[in-house]
Protein backbone atom coordinates (compact mmCIF):
# COMPACT_ATOMS: atom_id res chain seq x y z
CA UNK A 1 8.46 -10.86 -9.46
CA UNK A 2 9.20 -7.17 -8.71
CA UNK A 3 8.40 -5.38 -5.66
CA UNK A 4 8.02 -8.50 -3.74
CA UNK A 5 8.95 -6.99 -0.41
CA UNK A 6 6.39 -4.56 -1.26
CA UNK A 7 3.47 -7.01 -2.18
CA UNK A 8 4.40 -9.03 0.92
CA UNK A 9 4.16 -6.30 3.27
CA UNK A 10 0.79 -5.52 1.70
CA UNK A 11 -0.28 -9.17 2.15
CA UNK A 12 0.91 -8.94 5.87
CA UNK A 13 -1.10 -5.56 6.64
CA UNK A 14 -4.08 -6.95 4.93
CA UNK A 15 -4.55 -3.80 3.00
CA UNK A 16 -5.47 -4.07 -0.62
CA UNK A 17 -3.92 -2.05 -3.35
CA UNK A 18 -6.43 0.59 -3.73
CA UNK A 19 -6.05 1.25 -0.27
CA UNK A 20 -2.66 2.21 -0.23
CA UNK A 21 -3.44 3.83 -3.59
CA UNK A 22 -6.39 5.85 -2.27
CA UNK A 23 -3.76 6.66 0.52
CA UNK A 24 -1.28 8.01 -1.60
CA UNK A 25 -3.51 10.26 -3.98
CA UNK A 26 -3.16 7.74 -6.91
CA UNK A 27 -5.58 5.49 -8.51
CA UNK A 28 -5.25 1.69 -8.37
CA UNK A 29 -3.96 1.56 -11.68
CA UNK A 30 -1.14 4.19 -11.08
CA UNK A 31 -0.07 1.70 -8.29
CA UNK A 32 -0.66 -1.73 -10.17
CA UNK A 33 1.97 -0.06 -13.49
CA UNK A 34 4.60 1.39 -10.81
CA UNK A 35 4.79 -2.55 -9.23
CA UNK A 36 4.95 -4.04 -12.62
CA UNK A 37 9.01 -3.03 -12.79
CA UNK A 38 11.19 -2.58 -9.66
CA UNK A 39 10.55 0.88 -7.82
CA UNK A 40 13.93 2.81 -6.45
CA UNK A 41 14.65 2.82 -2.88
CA UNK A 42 12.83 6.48 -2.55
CA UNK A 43 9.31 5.16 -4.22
CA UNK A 44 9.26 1.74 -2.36
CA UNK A 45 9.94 4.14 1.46
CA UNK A 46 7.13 6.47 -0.23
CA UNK A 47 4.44 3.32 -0.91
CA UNK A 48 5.91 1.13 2.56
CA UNK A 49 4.35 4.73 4.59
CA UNK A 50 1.00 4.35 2.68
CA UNK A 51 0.79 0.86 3.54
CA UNK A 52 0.90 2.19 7.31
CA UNK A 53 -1.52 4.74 6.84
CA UNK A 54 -3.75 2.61 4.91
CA UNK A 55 -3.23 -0.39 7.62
CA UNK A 56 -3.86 2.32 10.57
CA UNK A 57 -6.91 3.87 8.91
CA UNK A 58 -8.47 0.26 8.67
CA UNK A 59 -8.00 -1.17 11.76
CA UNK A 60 -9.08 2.39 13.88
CA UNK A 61 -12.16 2.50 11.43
CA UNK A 62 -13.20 -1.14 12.51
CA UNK A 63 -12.38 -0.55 15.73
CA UNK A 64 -14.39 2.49 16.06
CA UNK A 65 -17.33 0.48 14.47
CA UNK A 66 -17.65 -2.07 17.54
């Protein structure tokens, strides 16, 4: 499968993939093609930062909720 580190650390964060797509400017479907074949070393850093955002941004938002 390609992008697996990616798709792991996606499944660790618990962010989906329209959350790191919404994070990145790009629709969910942008993101889903890009996985399909491996990414080079510059897009995987690019998507590995939205997964931060999009991990930070969820956990502050239900955080601020309680």
């Amino acid at each position: 499968m390609a992008n697996l580190e990616i798709r792991t650390q996606m499944r660790k964060a618990d962010v989906r993939q329209w959350e790191v797509a919404d994070c990145m400017g790009i629709s969910e479907f942008t993101l889903t093609r890009w996985l399909r074949k491996e990414l080079s070393q510059e897009q995987k850093t690019a998507i590995s930062k939205a997964i931060q955002n999009a991990a930070n941004l969820k956990y502050s938002y239900s955080d601020y909720k309680r």
